[in-house]
N, C-alpha and C. Protein backbone atom coordinates (compact mmCIF):
# COMPACT_ATOMS: atom_id res chain seq x y z
N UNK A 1 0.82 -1.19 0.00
CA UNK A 1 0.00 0.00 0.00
C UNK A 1 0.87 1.26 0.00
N UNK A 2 2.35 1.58 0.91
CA UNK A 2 2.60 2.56 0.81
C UNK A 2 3.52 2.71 -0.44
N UNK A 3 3.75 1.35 -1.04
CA UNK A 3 4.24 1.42 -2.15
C UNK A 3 3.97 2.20 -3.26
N UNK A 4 2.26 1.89 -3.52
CA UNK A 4 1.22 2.57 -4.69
C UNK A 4 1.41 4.10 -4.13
N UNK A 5 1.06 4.40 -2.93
CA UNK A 5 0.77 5.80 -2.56
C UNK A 5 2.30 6.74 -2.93
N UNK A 6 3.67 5.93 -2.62
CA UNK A 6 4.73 6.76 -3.69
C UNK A 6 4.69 6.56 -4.67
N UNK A 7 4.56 5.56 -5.01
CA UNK A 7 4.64 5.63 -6.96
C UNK A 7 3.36 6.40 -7.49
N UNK A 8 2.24 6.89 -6.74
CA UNK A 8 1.31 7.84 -7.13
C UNK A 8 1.97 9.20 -6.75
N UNK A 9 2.83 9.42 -5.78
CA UNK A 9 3.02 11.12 -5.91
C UNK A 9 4.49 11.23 -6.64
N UNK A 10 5.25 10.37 -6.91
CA UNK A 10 6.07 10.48 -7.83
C UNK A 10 5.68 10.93 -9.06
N UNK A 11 4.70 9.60 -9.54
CA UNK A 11 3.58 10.14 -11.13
C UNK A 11 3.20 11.64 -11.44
N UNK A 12 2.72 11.82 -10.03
CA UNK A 12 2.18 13.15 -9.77
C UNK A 12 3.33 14.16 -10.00
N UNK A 13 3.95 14.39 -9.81
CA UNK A 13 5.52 15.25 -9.98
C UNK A 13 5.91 15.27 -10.95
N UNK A 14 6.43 14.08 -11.36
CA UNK A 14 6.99 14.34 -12.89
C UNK A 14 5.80 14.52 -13.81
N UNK A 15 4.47 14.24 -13.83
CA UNK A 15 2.94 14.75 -14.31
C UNK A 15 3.05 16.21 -14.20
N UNK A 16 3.25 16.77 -13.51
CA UNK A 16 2.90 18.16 -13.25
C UNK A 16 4.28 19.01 -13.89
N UNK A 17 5.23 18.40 -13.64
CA UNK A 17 6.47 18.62 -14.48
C UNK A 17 6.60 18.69 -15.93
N UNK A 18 6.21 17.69 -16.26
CA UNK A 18 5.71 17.74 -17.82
C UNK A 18 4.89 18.11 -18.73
N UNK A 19 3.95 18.67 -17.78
CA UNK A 19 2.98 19.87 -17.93
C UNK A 19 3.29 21.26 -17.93
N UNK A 20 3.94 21.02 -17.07
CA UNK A 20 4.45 22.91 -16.82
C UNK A 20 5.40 23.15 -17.86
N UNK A 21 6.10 22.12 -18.53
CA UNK A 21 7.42 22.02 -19.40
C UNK A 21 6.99 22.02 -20.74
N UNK A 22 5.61 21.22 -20.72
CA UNK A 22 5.20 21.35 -22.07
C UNK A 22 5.79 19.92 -22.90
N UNK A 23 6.03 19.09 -22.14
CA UNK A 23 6.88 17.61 -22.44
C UNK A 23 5.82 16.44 -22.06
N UNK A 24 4.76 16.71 -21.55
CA UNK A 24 3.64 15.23 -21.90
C UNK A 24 4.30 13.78 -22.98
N UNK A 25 4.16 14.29 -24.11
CA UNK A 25 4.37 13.46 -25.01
C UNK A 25 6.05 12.86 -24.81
N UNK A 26 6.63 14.07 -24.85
CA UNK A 26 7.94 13.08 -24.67
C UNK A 26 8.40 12.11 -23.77
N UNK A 27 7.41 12.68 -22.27
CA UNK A 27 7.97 12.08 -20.85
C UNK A 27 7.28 10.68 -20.71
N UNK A 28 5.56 10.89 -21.50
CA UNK A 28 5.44 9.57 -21.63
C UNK A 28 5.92 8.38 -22.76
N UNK A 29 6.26 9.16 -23.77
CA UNK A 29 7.29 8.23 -24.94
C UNK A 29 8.59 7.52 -23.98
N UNK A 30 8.97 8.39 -23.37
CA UNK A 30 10.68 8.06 -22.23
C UNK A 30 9.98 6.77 -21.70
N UNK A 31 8.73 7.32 -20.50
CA UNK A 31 8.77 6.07 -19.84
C UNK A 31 7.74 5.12 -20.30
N UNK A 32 7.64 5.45 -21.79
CA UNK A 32 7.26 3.77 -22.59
C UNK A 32 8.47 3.12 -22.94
N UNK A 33 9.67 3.48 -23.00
CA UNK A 33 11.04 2.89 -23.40
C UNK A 33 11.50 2.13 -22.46
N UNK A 34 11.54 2.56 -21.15
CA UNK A 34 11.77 2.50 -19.58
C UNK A 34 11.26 0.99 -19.57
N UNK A 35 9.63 1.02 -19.73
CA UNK A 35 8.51 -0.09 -19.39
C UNK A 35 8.74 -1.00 -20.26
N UNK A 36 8.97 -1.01 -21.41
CA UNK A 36 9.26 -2.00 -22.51
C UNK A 36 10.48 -2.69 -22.16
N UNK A 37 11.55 -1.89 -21.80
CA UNK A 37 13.14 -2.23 -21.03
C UNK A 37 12.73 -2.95 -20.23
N UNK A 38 12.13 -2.86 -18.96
CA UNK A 38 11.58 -3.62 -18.02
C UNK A 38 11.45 -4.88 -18.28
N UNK A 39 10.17 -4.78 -19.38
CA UNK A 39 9.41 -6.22 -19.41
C UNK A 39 10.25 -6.82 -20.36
N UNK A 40 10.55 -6.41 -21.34
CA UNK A 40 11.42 -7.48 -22.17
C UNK A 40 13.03 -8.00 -21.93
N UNK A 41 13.58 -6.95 -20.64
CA UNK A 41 14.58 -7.23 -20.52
C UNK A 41 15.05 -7.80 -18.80
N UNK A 42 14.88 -9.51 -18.91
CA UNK A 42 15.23 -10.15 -17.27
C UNK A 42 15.97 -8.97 -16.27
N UNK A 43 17.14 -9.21 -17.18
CA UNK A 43 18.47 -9.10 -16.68
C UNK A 43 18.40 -7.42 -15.91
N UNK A 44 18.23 -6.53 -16.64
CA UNK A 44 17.86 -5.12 -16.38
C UNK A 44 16.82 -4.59 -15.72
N UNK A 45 15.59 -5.73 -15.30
CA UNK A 45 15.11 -5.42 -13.99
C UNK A 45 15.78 -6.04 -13.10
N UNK A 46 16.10 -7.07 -13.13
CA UNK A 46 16.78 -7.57 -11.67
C UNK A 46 17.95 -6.84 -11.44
N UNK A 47 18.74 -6.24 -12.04
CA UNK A 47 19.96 -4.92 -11.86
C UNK A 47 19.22 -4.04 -10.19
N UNK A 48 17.73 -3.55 -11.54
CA UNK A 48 17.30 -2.35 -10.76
C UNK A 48 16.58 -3.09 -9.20
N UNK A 49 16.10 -4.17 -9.35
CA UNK A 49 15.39 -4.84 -7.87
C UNK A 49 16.55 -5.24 -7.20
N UNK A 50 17.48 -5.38 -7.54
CA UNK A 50 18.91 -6.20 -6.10
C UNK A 50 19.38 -4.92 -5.36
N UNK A 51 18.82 -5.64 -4.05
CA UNK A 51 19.17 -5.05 -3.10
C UNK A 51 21.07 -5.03 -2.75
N UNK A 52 21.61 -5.93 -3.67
CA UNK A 52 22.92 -6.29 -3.58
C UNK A 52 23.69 -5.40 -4.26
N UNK A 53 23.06 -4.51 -5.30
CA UNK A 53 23.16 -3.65 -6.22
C UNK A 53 23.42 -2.25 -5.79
N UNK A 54 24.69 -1.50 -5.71
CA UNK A 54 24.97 -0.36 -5.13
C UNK A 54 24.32 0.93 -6.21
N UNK A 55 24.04 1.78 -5.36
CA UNK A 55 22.96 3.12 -6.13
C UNK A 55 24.06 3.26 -7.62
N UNK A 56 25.28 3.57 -6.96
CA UNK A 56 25.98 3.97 -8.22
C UNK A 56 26.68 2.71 -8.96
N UNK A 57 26.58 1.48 -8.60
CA UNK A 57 26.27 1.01 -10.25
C UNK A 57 25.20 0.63 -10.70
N UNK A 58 24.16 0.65 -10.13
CA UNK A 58 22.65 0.99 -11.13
C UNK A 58 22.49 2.24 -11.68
N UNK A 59 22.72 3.81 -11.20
CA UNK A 59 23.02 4.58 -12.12
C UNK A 59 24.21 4.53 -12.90
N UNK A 60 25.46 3.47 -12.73
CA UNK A 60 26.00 3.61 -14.17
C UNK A 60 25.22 2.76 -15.19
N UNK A 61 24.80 1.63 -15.04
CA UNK A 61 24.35 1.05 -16.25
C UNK A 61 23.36 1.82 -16.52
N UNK A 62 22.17 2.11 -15.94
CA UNK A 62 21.59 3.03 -16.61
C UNK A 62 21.85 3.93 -17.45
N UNK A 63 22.91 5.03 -17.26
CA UNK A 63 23.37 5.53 -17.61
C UNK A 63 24.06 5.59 -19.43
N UNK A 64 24.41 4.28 -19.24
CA UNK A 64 25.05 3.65 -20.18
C UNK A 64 23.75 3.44 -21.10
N UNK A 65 23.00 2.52 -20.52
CA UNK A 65 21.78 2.12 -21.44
C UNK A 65 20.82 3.70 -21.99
N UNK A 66 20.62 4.36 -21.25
CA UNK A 66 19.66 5.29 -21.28
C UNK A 66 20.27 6.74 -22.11
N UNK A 67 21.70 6.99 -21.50
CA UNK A 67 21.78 8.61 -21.18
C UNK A 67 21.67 9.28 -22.84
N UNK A 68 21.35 8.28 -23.85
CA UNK A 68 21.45 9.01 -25.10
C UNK A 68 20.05 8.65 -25.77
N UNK A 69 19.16 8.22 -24.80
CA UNK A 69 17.71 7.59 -25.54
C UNK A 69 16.67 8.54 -24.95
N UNK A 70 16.91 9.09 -23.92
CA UNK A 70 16.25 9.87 -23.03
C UNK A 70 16.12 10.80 -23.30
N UNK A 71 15.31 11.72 -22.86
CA UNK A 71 15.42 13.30 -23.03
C UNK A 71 16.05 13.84 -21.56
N UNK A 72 16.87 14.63 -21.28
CA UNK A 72 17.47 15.03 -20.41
C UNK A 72 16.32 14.99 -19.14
N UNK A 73 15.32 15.84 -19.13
CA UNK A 73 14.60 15.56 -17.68
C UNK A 73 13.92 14.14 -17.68
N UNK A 74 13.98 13.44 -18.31
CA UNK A 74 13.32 12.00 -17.78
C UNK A 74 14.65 11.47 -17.64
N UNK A 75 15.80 11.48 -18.05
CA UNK A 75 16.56 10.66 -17.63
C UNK A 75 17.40 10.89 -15.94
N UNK A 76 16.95 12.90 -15.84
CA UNK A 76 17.59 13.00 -14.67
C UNK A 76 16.68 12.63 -13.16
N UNK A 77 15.37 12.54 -13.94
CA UNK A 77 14.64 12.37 -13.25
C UNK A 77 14.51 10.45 -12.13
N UNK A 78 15.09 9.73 -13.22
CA UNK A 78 14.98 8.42 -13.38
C UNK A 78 16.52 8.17 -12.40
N UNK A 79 17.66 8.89 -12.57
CA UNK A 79 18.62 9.07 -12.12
C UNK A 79 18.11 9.67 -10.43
N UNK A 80 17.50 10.20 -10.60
CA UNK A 80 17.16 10.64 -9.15
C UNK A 80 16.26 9.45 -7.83
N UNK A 81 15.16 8.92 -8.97
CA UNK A 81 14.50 7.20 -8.24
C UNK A 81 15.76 6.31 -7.84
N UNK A 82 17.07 6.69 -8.97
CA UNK A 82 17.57 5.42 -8.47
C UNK A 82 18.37 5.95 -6.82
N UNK A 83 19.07 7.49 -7.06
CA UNK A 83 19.29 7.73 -5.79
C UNK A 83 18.47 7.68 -4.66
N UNK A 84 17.36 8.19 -4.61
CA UNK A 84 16.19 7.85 -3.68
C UNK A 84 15.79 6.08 -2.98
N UNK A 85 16.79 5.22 -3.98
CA UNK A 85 16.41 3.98 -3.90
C UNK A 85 14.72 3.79 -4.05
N UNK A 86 14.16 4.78 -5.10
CA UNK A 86 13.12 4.11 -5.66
C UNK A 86 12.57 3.56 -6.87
N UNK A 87 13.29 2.95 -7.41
CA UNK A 87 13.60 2.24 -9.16
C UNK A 87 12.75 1.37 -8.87
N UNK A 88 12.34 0.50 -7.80
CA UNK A 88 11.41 -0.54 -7.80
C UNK A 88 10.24 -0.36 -8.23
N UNK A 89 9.96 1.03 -7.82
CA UNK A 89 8.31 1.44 -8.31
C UNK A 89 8.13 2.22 -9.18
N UNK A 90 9.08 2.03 -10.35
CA UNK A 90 9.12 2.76 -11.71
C UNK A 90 8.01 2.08 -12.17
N UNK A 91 7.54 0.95 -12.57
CA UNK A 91 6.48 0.17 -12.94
C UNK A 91 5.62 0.98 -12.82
N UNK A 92 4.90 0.90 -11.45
CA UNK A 92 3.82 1.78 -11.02
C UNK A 92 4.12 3.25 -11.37
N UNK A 93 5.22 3.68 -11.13
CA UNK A 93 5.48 5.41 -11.52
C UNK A 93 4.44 5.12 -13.20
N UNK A 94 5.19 4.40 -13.98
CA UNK A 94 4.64 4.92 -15.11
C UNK A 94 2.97 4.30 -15.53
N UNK A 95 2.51 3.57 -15.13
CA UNK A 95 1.23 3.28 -14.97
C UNK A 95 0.55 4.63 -14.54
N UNK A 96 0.79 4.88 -12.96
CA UNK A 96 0.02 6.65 -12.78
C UNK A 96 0.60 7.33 -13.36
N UNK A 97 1.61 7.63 -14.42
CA UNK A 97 1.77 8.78 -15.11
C UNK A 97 0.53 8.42 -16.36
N UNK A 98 0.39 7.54 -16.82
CA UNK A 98 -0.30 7.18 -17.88
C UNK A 98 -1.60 7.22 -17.51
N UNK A 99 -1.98 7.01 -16.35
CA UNK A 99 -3.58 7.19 -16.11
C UNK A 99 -3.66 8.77 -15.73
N UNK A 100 -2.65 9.70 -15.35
CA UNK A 100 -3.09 10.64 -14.96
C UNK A 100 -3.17 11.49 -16.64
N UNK A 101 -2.34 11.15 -17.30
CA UNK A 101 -2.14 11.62 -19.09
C UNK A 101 -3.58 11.30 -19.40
N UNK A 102 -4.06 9.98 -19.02
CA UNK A 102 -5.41 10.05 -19.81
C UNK A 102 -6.45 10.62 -19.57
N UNK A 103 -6.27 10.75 -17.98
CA UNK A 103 -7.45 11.79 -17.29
C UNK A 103 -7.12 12.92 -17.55
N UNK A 104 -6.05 13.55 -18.13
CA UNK A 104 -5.82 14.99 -18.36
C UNK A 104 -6.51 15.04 -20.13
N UNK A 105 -6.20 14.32 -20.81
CA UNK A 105 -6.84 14.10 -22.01
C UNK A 105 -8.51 13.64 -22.22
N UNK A 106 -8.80 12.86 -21.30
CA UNK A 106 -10.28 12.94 -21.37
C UNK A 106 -10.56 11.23 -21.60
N UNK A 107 -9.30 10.78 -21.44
CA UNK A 107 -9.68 8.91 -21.69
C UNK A 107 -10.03 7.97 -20.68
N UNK A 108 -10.78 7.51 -21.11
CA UNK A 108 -10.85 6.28 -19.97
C UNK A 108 -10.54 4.88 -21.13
N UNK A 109 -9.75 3.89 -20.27
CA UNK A 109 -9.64 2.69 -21.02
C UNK A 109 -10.43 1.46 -20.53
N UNK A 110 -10.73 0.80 -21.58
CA UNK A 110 -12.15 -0.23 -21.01
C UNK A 110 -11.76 -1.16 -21.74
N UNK A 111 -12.49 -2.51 -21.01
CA UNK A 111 -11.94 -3.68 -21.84
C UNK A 111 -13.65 -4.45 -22.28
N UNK A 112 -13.17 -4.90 -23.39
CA UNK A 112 -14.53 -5.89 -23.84
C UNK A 112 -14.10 -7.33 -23.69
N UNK A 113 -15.26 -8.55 -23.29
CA UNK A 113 -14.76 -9.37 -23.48
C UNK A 113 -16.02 -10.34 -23.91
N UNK A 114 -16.11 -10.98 -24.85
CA UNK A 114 -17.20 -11.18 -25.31
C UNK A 114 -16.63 -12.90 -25.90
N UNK A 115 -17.56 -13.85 -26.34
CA UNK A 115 -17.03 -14.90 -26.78
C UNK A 115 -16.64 -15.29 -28.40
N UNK A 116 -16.71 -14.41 -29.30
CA UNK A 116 -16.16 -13.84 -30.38
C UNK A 116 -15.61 -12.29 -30.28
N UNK A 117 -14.54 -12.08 -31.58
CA UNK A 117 -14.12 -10.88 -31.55
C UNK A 117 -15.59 -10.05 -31.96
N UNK A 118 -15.72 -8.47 -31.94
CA UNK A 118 -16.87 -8.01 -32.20
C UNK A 118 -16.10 -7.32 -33.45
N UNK A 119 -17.29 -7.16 -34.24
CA UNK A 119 -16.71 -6.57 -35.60
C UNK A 119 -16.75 -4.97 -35.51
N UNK A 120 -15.92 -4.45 -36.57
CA UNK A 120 -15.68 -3.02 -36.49
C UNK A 120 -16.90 -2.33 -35.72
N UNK A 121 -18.23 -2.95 -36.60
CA UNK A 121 -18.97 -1.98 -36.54
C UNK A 121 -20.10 -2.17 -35.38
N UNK A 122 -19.70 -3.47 -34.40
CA UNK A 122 -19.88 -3.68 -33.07
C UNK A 122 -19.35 -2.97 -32.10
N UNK A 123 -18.03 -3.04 -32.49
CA UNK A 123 -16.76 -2.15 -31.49
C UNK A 123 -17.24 -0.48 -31.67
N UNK A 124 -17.48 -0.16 -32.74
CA UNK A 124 -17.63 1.11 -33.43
C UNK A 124 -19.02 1.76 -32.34
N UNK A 125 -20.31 1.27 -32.86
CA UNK A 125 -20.98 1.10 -31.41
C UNK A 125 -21.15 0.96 -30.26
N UNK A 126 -20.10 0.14 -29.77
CA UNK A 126 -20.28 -0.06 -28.12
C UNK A 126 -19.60 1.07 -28.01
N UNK A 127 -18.42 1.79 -28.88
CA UNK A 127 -17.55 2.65 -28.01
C UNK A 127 -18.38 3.97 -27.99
N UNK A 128 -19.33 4.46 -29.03
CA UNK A 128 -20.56 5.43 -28.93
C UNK A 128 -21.09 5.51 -27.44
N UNK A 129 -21.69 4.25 -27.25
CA UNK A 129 -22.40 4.27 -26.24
C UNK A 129 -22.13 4.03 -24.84
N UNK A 130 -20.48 3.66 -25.07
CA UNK A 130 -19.86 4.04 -23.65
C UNK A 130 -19.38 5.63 -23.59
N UNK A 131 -19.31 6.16 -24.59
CA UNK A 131 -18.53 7.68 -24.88
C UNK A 131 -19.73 7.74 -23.86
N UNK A 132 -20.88 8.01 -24.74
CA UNK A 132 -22.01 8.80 -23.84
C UNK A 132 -22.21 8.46 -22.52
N UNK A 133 -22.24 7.58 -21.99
CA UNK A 133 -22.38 6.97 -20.94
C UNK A 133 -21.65 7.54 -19.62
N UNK A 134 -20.41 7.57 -20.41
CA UNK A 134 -19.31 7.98 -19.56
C UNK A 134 -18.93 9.38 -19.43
N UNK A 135 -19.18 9.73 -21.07
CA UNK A 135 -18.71 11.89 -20.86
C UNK A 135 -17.52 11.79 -21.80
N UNK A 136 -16.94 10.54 -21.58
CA UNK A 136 -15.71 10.43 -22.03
C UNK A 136 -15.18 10.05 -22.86
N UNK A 137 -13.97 9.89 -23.67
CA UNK A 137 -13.27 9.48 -24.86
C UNK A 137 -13.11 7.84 -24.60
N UNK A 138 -14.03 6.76 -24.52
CA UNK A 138 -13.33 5.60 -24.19
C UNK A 138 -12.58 4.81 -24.68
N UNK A 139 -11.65 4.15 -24.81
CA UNK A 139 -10.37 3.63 -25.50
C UNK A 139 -10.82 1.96 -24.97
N UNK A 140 -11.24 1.24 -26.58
CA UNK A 140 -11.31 -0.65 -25.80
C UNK A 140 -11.11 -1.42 -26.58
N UNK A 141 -10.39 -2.12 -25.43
CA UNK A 141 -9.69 -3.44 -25.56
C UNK A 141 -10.61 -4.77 -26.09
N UNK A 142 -10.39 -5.85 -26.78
CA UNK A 142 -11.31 -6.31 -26.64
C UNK A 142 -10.16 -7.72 -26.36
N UNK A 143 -11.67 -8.96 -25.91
CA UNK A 143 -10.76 -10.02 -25.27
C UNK A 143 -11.99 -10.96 -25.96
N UNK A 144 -11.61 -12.45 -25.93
CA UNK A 144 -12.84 -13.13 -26.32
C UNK A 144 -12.34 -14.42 -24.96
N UNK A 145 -13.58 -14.55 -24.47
CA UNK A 145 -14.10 -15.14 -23.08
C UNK A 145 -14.66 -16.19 -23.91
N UNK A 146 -14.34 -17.84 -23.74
CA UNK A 146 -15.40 -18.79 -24.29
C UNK A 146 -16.21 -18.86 -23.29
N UNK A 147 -15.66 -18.80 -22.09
CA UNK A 147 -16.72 -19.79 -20.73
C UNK A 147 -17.87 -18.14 -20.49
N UNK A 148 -18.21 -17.34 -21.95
CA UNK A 148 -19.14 -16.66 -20.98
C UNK A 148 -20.75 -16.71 -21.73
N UNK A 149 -20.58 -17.87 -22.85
CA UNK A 149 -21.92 -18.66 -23.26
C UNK A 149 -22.22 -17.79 -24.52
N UNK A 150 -22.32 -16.56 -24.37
CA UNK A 150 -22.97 -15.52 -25.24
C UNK A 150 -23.04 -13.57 -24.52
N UNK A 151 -22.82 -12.77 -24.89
CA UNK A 151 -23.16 -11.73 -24.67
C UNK A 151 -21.72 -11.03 -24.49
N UNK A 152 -22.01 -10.05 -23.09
CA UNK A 152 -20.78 -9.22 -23.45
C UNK A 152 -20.26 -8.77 -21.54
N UNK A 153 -19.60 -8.57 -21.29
CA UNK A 153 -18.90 -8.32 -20.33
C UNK A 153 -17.70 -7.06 -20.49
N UNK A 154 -18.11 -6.06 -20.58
CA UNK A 154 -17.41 -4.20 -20.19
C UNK A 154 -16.81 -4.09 -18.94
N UNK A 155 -15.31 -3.90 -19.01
CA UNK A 155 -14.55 -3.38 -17.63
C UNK A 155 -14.11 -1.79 -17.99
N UNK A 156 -14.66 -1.10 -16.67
CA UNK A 156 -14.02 0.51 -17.02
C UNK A 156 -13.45 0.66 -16.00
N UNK A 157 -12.41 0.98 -15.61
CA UNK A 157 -11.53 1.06 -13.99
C UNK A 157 -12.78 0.21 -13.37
N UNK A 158 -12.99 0.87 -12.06
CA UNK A 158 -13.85 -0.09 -11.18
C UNK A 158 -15.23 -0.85 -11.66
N UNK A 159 -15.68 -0.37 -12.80
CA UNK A 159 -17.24 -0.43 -13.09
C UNK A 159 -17.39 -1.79 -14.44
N UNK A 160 -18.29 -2.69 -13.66
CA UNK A 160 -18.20 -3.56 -14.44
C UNK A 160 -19.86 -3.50 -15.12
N UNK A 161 -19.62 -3.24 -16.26
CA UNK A 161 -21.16 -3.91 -17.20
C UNK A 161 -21.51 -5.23 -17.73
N UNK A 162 -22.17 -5.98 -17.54
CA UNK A 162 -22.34 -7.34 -17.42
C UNK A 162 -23.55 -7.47 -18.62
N UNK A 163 -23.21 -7.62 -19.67
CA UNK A 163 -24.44 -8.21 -20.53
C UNK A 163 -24.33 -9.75 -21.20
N UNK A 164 -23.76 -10.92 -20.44
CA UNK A 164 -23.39 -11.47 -20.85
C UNK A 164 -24.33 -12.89 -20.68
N UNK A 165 -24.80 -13.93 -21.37
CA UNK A 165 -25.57 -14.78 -20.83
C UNK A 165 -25.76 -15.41 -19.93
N UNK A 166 -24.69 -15.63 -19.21
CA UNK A 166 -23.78 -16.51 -18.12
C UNK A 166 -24.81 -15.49 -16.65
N UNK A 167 -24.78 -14.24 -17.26
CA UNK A 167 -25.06 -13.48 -15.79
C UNK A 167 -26.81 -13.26 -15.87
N UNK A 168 -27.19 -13.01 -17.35
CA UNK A 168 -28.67 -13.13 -17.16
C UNK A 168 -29.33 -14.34 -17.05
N UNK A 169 -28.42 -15.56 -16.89
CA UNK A 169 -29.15 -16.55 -16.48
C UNK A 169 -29.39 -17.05 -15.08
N UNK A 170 -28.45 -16.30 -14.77
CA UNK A 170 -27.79 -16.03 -13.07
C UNK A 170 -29.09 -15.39 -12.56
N UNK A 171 -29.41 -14.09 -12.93
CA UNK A 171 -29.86 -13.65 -12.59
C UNK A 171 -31.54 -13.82 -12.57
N UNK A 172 -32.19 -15.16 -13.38
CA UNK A 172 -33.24 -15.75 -13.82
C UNK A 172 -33.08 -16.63 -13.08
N UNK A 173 -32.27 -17.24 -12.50
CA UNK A 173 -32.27 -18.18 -11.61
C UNK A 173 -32.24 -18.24 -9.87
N UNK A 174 -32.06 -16.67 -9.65
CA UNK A 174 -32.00 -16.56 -8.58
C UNK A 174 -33.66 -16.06 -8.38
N UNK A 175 -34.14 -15.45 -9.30
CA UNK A 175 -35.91 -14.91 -9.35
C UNK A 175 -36.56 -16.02 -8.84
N UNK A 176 -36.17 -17.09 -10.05
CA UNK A 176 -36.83 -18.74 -9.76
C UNK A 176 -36.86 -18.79 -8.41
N UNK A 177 -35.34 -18.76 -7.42
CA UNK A 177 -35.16 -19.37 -6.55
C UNK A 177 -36.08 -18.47 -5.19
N UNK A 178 -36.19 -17.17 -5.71
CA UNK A 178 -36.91 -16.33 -4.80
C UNK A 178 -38.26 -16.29 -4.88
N UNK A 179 -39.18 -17.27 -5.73
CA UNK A 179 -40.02 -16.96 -6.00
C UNK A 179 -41.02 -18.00 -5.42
């Protein structure tokens, strides 16, 4: 827990930083490079997670890897987590930088999951009627669920929409059972 709550006011900082700078786009391009490094590369997160690992040679390899891919304030910035000894929660740093980018833009991201893909002009529709729904620009994912019989199942951050057969039968069956 107090993990999320720094890697949320970190987000928050370099968010507000990159705002005032006029660098949005670049700071989140940086730490899509960062996150991709992460996940595709073993070796270069476990650098940054060993506790065996002294501050200054995780800022040299960094250094090495980064100091010419970066734009100067994300890299000094990134240079500064590692002095802080907080590189662990770069993950999360850039997750709340990215949700706070989308709430500054007007996005919300939602996932579909339905037991076929939905066609353009399914997708094209549902995202209408979540726009309205929501106020908002919605951005979705889609997933295909076999075990959900027929229908559709919408995730928006916390809010789940359930149109899926699996749940209106659920829900016909509990009437039965109340009745």
């Amino acid at each position: 827990m107090i993990k999320l709550r720094v890697a949320k006011r970190y987000a928050r900082a370099l968010f507000e930083f990159a705002l005032d700078n006029g660098q949005l786009e670049s700071v989140a391009a940086d730490l899509d490079l960062l996150n991709t490094a992460l996940r595709d590369s073993p070796e270069f997160r476990q650098l940054l997670d060993s506790p065996v690992v002294s501050k200054q040679a995780k800022q040299a390899a960094f250094s090495v890897l980064f100091k010419d891919r970066l734009q100067a304030n994300t890299f000094k910035y990134i240079f500064f987590l590692i002095a802080k000894n907080r590189e662990a929660v770069l993950p999360d740093i850039v997750a709340d930088f990215h949700d706070l980018l989308d709430a500054h833009r007007g996005i919300l991201r939602g996932e579909v999951s339905s037991i076929m893909p939905l066609s353009d002009l399914q997708l094209r529709n549902l995202k209408e009627r979540l726009d309205q729904l929501t106020g908002k620009n919605v951005l979705i994912t889609q997933h295909t669920d076999p075990g959900l019989l027929g229908g559709l199942v919408v995730r928006i951050r916390d809010t789940v929409y359930d149109a899926s057969l699996r749940n209106k039968l659920e829900k016909l069956r509990q009437s039965l059972v109340q009745s």
